[in-house]
N, C-alpha and C. Protein backbone atom coordinates (compact mmCIF):
# COMPACT_ATOMS: atom_id res chain seq x y z
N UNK A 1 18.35 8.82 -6.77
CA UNK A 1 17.44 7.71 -6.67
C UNK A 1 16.80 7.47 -8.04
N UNK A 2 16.48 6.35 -7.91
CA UNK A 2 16.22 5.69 -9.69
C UNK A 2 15.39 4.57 -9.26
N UNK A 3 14.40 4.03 -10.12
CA UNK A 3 13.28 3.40 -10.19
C UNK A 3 13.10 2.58 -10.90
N UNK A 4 12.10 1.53 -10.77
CA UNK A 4 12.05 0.48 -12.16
C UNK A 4 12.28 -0.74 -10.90
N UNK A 5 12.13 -0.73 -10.53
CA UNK A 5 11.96 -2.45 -9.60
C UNK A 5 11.10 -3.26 -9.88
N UNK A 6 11.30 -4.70 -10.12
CA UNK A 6 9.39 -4.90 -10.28
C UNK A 6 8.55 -4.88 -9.37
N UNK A 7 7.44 -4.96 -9.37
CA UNK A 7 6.58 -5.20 -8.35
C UNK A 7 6.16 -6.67 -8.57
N UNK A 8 6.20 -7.84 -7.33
CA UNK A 8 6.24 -9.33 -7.13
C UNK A 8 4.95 -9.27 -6.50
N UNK A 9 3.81 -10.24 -6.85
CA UNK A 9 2.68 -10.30 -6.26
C UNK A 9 2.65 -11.92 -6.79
N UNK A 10 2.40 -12.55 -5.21
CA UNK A 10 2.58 -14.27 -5.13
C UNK A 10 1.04 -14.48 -4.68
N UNK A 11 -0.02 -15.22 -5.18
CA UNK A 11 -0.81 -15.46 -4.34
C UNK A 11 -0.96 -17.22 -4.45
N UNK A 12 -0.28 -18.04 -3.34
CA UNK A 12 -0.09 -19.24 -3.77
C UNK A 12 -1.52 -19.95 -3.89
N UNK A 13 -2.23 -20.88 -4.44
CA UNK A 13 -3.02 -21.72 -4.47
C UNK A 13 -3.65 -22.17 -3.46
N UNK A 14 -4.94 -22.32 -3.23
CA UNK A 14 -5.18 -22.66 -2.06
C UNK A 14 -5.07 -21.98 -0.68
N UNK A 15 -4.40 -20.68 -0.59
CA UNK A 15 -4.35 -20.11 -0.01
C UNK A 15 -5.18 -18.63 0.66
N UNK A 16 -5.53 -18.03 1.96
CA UNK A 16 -5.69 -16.58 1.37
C UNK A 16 -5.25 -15.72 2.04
N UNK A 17 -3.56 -16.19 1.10
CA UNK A 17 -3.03 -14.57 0.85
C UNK A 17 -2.46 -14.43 0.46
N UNK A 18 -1.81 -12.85 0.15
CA UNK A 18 -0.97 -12.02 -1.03
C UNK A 18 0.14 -11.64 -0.52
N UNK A 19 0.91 -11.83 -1.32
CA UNK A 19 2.53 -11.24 -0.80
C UNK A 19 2.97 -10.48 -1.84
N UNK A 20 2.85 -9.28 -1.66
CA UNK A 20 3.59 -7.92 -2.39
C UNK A 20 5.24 -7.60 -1.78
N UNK A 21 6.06 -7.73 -3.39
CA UNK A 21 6.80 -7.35 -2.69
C UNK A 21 7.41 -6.02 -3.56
N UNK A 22 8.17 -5.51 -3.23
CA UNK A 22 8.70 -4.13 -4.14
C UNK A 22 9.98 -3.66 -2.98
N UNK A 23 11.26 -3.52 -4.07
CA UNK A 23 12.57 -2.87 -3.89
C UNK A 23 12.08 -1.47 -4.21
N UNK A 24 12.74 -0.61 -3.29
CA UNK A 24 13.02 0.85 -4.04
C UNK A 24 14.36 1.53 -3.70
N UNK A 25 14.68 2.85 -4.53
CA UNK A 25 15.82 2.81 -3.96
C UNK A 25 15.63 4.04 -3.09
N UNK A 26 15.57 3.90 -1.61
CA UNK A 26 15.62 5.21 -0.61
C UNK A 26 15.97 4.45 0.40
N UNK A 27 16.12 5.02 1.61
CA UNK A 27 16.53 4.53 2.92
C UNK A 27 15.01 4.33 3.54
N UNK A 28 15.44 3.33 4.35
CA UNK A 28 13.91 3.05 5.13
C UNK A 28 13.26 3.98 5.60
N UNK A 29 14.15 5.07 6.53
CA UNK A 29 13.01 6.22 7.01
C UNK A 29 12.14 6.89 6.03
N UNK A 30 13.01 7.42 5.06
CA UNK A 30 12.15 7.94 3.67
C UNK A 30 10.73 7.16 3.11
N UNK A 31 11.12 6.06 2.84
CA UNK A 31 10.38 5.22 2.52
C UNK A 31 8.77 5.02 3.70
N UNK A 32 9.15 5.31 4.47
CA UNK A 32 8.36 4.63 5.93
C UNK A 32 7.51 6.31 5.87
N UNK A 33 7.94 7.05 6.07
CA UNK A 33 7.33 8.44 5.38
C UNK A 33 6.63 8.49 4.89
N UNK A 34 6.61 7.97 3.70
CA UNK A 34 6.17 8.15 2.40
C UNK A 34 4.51 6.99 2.40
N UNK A 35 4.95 6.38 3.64
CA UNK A 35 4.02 5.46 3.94
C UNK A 35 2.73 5.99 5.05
N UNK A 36 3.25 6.83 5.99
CA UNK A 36 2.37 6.95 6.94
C UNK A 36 2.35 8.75 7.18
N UNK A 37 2.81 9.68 6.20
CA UNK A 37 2.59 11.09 6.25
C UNK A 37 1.22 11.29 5.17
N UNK A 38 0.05 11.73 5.26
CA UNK A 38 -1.07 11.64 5.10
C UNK A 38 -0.20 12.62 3.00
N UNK A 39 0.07 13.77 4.06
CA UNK A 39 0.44 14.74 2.10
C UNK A 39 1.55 14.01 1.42
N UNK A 40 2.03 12.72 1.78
CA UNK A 40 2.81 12.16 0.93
C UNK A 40 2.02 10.78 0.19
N UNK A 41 1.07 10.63 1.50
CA UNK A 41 0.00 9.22 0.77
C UNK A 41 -0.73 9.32 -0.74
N UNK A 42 -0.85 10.41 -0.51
CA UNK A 42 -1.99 10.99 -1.69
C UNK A 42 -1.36 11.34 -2.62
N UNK A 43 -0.04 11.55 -2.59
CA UNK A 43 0.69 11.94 -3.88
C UNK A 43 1.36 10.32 -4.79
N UNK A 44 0.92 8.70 -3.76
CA UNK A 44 1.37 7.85 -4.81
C UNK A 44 0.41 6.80 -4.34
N UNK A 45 -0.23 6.68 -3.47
CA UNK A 45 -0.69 5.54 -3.70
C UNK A 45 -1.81 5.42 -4.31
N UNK A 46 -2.09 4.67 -5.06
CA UNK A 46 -2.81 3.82 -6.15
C UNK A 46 -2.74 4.40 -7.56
N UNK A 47 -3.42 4.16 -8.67
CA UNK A 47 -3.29 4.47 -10.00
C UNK A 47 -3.39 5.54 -10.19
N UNK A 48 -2.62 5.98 -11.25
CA UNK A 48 -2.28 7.84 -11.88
C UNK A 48 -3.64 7.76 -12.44
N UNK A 49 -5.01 7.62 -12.56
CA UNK A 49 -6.06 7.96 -13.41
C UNK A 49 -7.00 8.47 -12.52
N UNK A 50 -6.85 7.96 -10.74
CA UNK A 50 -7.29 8.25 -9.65
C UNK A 50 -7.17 9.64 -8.79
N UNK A 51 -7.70 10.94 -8.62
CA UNK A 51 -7.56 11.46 -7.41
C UNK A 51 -7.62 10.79 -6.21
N UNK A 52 -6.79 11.10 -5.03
CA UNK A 52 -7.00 10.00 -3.99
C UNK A 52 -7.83 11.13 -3.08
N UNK A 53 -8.57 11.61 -2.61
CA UNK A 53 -9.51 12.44 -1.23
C UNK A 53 -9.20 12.03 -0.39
N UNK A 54 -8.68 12.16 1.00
CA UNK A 54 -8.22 11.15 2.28
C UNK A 54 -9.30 11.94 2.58
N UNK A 55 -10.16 11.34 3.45
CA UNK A 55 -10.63 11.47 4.57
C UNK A 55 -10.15 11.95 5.61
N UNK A 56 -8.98 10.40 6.54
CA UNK A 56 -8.23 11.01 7.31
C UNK A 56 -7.73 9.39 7.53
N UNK A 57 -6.00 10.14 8.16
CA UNK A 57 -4.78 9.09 7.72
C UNK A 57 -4.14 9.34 8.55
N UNK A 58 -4.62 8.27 10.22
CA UNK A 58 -3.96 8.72 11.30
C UNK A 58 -2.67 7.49 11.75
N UNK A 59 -1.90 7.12 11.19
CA UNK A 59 -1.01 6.19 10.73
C UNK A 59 0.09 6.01 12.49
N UNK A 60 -0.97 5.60 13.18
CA UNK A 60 -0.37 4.98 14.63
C UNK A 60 -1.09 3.91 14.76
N UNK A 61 -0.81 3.01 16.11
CA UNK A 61 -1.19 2.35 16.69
C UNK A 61 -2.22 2.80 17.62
N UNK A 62 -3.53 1.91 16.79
CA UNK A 62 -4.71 2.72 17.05
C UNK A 62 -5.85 3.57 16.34
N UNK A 63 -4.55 4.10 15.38
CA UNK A 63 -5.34 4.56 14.13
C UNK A 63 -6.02 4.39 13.51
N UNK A 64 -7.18 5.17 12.59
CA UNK A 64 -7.47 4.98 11.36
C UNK A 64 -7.31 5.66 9.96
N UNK A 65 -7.86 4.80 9.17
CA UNK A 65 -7.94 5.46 7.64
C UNK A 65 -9.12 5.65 6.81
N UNK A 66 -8.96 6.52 6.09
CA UNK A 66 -9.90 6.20 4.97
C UNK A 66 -9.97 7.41 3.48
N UNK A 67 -9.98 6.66 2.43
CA UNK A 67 -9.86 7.54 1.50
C UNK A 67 -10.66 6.94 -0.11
N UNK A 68 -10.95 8.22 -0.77
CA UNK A 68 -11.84 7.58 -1.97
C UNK A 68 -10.68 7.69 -3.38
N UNK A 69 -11.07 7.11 -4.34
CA UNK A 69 -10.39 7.28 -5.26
C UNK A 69 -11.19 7.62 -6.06
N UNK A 70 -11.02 8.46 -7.01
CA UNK A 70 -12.01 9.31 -7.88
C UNK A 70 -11.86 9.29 -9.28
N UNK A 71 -12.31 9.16 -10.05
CA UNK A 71 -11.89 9.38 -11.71
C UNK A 71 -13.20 9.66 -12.33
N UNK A 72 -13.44 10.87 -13.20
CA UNK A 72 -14.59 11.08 -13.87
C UNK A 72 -15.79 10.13 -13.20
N UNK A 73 -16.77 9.73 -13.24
CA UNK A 73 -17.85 9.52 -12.44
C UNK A 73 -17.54 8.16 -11.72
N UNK A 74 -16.43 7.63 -11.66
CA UNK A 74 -15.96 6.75 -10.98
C UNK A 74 -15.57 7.05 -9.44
N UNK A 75 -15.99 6.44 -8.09
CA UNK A 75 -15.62 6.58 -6.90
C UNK A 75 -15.99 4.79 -6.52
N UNK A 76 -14.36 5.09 -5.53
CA UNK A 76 -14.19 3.97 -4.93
C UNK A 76 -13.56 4.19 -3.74
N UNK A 77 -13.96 3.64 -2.32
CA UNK A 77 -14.10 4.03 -1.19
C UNK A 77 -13.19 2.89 -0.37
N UNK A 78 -12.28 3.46 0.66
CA UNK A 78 -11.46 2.64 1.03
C UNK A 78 -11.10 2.90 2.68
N UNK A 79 -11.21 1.81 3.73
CA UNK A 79 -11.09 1.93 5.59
C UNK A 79 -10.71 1.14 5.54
N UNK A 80 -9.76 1.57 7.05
CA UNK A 80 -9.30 0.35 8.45
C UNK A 80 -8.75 1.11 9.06
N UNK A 81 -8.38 0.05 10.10
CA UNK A 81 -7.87 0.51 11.11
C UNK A 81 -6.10 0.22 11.29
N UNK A 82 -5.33 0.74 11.54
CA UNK A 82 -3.77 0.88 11.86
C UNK A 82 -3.97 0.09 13.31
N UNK A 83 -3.29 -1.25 13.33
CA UNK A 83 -3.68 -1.85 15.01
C UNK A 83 -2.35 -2.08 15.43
N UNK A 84 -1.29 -1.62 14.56
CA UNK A 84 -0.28 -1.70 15.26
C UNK A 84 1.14 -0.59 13.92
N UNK A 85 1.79 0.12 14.43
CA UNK A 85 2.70 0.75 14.33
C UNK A 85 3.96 1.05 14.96
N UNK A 86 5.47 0.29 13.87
CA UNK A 86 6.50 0.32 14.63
C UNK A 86 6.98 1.47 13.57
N UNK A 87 7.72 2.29 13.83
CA UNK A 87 8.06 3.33 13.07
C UNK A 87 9.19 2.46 12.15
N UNK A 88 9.37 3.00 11.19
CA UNK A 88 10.49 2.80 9.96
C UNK A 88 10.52 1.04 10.46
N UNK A 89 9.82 0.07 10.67
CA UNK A 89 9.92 -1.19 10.75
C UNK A 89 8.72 -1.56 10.14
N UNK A 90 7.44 -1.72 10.63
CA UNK A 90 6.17 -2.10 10.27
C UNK A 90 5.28 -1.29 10.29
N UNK A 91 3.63 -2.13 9.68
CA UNK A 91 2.51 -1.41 10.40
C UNK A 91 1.88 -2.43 9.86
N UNK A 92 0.89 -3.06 10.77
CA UNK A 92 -0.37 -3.72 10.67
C UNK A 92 -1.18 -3.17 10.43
N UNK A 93 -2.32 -3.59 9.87
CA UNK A 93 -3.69 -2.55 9.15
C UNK A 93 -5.33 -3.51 8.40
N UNK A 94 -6.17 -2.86 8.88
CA UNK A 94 -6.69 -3.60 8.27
C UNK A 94 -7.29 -2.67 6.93
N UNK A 95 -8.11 -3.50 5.75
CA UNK A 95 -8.30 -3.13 4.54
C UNK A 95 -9.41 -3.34 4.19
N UNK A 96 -10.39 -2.46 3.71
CA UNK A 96 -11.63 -2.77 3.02
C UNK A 96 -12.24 -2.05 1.92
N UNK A 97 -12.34 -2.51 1.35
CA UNK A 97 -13.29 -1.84 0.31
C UNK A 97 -14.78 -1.46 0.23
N UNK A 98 -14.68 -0.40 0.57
CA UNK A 98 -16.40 0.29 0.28
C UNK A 98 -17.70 -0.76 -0.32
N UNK A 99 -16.96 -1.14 -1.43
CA UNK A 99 -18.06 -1.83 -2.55
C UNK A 99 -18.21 -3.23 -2.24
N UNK A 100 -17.35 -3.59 -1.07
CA UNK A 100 -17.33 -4.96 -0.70
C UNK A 100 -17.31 -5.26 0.61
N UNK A 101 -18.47 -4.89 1.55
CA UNK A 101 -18.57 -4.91 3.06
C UNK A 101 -18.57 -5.76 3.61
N UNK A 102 -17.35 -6.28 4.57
CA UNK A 102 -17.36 -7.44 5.19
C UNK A 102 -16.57 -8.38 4.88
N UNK A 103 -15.64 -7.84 3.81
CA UNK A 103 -14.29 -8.64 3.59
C UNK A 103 -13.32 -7.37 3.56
N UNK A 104 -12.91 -8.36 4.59
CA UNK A 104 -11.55 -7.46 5.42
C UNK A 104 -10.52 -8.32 5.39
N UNK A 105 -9.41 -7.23 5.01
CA UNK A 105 -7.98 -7.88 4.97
C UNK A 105 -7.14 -7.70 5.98
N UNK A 106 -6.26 -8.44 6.66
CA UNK A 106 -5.36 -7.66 7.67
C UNK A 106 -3.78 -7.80 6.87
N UNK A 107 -3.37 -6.58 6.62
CA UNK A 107 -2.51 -6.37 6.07
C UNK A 107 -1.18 -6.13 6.89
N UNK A 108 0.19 -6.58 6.77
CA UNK A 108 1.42 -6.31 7.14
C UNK A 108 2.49 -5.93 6.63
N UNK A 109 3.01 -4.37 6.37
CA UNK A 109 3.69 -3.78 5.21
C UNK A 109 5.35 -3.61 6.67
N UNK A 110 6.43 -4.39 6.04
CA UNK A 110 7.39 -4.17 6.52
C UNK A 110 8.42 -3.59 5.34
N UNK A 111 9.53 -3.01 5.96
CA UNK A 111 10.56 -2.21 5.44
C UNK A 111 11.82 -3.03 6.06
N UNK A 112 12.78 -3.34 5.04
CA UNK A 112 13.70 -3.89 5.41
C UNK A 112 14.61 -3.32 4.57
N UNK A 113 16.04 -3.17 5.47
CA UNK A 113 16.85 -2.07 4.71
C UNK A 113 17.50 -3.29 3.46
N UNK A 114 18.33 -2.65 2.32
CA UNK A 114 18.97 -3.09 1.55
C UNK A 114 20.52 -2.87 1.05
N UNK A 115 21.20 -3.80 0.91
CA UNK A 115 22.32 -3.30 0.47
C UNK A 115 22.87 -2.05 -0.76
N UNK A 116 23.23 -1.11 -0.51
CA UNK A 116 23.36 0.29 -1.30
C UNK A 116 22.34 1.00 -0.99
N UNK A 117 21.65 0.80 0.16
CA UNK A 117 20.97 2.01 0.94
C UNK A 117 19.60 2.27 0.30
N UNK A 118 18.82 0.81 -0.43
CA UNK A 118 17.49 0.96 -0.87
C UNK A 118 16.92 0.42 0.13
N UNK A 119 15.44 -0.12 -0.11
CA UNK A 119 14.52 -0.64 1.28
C UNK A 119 13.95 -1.63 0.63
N UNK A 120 13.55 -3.12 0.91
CA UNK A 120 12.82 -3.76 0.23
C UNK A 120 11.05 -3.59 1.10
N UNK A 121 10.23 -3.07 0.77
CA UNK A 121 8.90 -3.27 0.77
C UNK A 121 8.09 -4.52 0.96
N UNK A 122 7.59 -5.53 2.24
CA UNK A 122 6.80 -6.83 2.20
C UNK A 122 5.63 -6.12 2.52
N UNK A 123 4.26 -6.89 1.80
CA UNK A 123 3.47 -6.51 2.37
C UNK A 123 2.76 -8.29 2.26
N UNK A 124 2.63 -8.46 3.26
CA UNK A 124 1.60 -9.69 3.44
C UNK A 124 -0.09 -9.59 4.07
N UNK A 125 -1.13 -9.89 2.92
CA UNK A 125 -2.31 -9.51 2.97
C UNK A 125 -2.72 -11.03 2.94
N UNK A 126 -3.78 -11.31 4.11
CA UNK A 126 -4.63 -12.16 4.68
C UNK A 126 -5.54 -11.77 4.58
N UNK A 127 -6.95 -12.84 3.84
CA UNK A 127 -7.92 -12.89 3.72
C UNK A 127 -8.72 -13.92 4.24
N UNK A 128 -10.06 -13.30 4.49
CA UNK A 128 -10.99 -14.42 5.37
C UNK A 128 -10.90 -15.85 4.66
N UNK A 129 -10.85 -15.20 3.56
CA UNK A 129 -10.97 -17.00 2.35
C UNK A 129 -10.45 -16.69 1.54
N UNK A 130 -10.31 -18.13 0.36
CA UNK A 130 -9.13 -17.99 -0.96
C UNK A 130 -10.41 -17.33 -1.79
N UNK A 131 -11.78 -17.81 -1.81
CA UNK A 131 -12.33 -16.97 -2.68
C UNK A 131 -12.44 -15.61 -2.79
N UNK A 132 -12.30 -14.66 -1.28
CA UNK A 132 -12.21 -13.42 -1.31
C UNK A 132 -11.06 -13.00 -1.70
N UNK A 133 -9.49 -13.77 -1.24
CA UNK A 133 -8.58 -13.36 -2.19
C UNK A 133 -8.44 -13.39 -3.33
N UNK A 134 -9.28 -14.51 -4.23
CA UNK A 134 -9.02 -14.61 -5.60
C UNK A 134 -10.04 -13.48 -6.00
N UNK A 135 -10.67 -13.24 -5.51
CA UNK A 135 -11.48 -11.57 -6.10
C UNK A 135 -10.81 -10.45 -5.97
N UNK A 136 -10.05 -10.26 -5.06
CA UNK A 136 -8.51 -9.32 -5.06
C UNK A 136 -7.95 -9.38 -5.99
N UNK A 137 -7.39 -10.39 -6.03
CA UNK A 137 -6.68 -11.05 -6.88
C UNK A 137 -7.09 -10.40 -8.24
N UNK A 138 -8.39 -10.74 -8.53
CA UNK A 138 -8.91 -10.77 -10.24
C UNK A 138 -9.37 -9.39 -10.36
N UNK A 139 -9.10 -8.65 -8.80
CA UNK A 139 -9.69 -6.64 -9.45
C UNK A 139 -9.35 -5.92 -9.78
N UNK A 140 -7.74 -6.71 -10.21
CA UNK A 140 -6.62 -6.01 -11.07
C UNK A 140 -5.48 -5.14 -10.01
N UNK A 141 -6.00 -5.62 -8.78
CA UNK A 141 -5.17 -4.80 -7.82
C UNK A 141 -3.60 -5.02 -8.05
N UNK A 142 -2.83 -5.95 -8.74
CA UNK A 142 -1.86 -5.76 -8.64
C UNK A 142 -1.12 -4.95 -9.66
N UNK A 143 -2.01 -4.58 -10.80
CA UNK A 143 -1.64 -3.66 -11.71
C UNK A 143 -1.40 -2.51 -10.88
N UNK A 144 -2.90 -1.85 -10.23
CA UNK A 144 -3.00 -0.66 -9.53
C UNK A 144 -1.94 -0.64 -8.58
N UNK A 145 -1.16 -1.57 -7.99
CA UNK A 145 -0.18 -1.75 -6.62
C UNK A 145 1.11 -1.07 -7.27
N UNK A 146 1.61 -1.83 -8.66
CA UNK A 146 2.42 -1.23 -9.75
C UNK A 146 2.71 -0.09 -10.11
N UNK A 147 1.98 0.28 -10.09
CA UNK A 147 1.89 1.76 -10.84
C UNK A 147 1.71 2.65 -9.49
N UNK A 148 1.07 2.08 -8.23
CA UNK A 148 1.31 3.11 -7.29
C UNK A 148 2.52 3.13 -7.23
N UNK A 149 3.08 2.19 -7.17
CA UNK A 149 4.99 1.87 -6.35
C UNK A 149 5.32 2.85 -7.55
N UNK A 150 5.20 2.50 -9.02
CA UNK A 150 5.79 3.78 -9.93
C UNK A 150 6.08 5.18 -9.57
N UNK A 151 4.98 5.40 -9.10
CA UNK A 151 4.52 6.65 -8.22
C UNK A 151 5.07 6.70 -7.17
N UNK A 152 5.78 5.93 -6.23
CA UNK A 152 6.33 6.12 -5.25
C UNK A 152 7.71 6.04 -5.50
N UNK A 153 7.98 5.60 -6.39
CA UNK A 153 9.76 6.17 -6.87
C UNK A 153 9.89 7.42 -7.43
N UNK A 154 8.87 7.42 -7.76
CA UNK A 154 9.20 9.03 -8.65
C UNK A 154 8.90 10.12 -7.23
N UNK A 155 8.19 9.94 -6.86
CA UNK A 155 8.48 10.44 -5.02
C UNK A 155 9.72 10.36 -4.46
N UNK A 156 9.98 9.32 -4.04
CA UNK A 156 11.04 9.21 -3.50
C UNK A 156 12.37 10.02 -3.82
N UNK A 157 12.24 10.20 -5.28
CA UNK A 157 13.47 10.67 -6.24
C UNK A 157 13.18 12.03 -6.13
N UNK A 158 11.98 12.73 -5.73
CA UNK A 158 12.36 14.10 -5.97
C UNK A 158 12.65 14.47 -4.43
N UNK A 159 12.00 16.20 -3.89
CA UNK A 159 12.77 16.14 -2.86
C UNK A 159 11.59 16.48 -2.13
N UNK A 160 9.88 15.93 -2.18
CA UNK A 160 8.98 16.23 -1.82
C UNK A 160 9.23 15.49 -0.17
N UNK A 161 10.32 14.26 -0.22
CA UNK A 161 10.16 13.45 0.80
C UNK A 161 11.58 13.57 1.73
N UNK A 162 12.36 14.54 1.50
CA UNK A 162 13.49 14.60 1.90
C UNK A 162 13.22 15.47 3.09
């Protein structure tokens, strides 16, 4: 397995919401793993400058989440709820940020297999309004989305997820 896909982040005009998309190369179950096993979450998602702390990362239908990201006197605090879970297909979720109470995203991360046995990654994020998305938008999250997915190939590729 090998890495380097880009990461696609569309947020059309007028709109509020985000469409992430990201190829990798693993099979969907791997991938889907790597998504909803709590000791695999923490090893990629979000920026390498971050410790991630989970709280707790109960990745069903029904579930919840929550986890901080940490860097020298920096903390940033992150919940929702999992309201729906199809294994190695989807998961609905909602998203919030600590520092920003009351804008909530409902997020939809699907896995769709690929030809030569990679997975393409959708995630479609809905926001109450375009202004709360364009503050998403402008918090640099799609850098941080980048560099997690970085992090999640280099996962994928070793044999932490096999």
């Amino acid at each position: 397995m090998s890495s380097t896909h880009p990461t696609t982040v569309t947020a059309p005009p007028g709109t509020p919401f985000i469409e992430i998309v990201r190829d990798v190369d693993a099979p969907r179950p791997l991938v889907f793993r790597a998504f909803t096993d709590p000791t695999l979450v923490t090893q990629w998602l979000g920026p390498r400058r971050y410790e991630m702390v989970l709280d707790h990362w109960d990745a069903r239908t029904g579930g919840s989440w929550a986890y901080t990201h940490r860097a020298g006197g920096e903390e940033y605090g992150f919940f929702g709820a999992f309201h729906s879970v199809v294994p190695d297909e989807r998961a609905v979720q909602t998203f919030e940020f600590a520092g920003a109470p009351g804008h909530v995203s409902l997020d939809t991360v699907s896995f769709e297999d690929l030809p030569g046995g990679g997975t393409r990654i959708t995630t479609r994020s809905v926001h109450q309004s375009v202004e709360a998305r364009d503050a998403m938008v402008g918090s640099g999250m799609a850098d941080g989305m980048s560099e997690g997915y970085e992090r999640l190939d280099e996962l994928l590729a070793s044999d932490a997820v096999a």
